[in-house]
C-alpha atoms as a PDB file:
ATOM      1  CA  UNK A   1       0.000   0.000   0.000  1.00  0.00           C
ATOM      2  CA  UNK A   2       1.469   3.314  -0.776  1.00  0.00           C
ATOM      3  CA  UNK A   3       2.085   5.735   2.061  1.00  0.00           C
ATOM      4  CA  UNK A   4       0.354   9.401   1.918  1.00  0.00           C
ATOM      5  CA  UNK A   5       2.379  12.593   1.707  1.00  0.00           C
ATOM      6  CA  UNK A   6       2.092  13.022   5.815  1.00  0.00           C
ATOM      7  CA  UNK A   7       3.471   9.339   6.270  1.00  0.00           C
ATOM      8  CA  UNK A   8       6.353   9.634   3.610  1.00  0.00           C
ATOM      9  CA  UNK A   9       6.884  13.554   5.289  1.00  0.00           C
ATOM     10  CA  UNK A  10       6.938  11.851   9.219  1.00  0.00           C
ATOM     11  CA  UNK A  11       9.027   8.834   7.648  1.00  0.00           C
ATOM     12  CA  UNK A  12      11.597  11.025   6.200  1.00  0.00           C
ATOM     13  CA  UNK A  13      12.223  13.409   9.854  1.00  0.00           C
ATOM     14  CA  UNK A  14      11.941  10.332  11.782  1.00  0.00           C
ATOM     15  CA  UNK A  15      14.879   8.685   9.771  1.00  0.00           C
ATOM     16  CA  UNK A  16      16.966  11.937   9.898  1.00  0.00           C
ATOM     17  CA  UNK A  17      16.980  12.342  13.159  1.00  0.00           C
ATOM     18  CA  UNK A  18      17.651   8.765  13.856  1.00  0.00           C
ATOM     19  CA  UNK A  19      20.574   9.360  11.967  1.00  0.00           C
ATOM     20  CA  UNK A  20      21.456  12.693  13.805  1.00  0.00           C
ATOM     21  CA  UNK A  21      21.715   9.767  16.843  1.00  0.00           C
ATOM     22  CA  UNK A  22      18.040  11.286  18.304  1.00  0.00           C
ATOM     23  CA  UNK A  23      16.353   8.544  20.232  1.00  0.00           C
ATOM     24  CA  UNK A  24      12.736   8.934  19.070  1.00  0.00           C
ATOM     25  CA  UNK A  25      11.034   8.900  21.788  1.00  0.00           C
ATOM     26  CA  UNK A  26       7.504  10.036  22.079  1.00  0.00           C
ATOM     27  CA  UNK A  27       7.658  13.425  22.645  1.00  0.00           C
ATOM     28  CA  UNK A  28      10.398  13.620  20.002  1.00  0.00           C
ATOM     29  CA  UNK A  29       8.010  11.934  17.747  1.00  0.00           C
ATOM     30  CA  UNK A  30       4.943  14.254  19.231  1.00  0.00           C
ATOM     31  CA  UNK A  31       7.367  17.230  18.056  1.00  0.00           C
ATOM     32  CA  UNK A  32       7.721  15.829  14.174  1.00  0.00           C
ATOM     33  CA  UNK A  33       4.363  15.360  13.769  1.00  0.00           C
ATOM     34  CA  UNK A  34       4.098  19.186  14.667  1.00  0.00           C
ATOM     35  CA  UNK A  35       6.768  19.929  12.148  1.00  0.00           C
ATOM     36  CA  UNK A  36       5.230  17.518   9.492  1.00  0.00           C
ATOM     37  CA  UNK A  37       1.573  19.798  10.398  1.00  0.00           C
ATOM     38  CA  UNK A  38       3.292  22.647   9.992  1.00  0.00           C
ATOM     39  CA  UNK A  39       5.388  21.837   6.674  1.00  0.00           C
ATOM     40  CA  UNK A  40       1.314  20.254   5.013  1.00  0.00           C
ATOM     41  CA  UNK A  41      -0.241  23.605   6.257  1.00  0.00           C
ATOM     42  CA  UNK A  42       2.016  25.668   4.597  1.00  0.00           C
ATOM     43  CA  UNK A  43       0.314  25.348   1.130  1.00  0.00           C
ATOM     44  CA  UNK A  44       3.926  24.858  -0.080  1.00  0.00           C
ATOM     45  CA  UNK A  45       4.299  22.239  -3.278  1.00  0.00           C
ATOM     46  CA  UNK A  46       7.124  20.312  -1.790  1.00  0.00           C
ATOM     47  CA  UNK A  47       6.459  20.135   1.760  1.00  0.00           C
ATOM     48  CA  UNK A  48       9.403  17.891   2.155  1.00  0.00           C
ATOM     49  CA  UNK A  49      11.606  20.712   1.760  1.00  0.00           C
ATOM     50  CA  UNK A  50       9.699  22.939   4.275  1.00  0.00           C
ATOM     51  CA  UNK A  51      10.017  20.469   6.955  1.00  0.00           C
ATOM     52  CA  UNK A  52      13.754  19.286   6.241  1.00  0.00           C
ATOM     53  CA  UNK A  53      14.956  22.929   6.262  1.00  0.00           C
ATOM     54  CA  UNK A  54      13.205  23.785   9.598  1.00  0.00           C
ATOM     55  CA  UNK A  55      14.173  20.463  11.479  1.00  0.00           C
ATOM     56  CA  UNK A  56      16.939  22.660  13.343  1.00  0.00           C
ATOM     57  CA  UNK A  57      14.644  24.893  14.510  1.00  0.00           C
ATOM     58  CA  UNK A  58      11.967  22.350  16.082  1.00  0.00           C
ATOM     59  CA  UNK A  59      14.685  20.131  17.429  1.00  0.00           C
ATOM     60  CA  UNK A  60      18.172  20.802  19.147  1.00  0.00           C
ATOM     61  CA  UNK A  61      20.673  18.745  16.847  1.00  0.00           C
ATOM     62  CA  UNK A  62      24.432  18.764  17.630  1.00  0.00           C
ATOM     63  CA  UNK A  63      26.666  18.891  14.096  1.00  0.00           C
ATOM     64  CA  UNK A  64      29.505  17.308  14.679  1.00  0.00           C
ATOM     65  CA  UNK A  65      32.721  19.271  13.540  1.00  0.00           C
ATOM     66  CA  UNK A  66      33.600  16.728  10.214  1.00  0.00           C
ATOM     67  CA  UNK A  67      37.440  16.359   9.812  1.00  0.00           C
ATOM     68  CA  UNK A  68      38.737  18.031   6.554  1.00  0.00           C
ATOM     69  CA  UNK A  69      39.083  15.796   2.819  1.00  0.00           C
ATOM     70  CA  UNK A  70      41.902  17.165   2.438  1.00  0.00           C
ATOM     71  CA  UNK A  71      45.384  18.453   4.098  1.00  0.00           C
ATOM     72  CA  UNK A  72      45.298  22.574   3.109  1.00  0.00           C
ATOM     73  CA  UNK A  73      46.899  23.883   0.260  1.00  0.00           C
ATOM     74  CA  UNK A  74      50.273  25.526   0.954  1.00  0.00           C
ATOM     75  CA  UNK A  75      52.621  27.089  -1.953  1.00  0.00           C
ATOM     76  CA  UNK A  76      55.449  25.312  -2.549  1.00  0.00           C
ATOM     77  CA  UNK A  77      57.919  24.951  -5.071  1.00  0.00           C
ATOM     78  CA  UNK A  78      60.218  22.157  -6.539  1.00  0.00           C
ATOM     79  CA  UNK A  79      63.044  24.476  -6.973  1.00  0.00           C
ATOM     80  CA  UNK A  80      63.357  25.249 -10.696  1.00  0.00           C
ATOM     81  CA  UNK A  81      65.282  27.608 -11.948  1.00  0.00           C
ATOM     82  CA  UNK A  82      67.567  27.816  -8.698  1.00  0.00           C
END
């Protein structure tokens, strides 16, 4: 059975915080389903993107400081012309 735009909406927060290592409890849950009414209510096309944007504003999320890809770029030279 396919789900319905508030199910796939709910689905998609639960799973993102879940990965953000937020234990969905309850009242974490009680709080997404606020976002998800607010992001349906919004007469907005996509309301995936309404609620995904705002999820830092309904819920306290800690971003963890990533390490760099890559060591930063110095100048250096191989000594040509010396």
């Amino acid at each position: 059975m396919a789900q319905t735009l508030a199910e796939q909406t709910l689905s998609r927060v639960c799973n993102y915080l879940s990965a953000m290592g937020v234990k969905l409890t309850r009242e974490v849950t009680m709080q997404a389903l606020k976002l998800v009414e607010a992001g349906l209510s919004a007469e907005q096309e996509d309301p995936f993107h309404f609620v995904m944007t705002r999820v830092h504003e309904y819920f306290d999320l800690q971003n963890e400081l990533l390490p760099t890809t890559a060591p930063p770029i110095t100048r250096g030279s191989m000594g040509f012309g010396k």
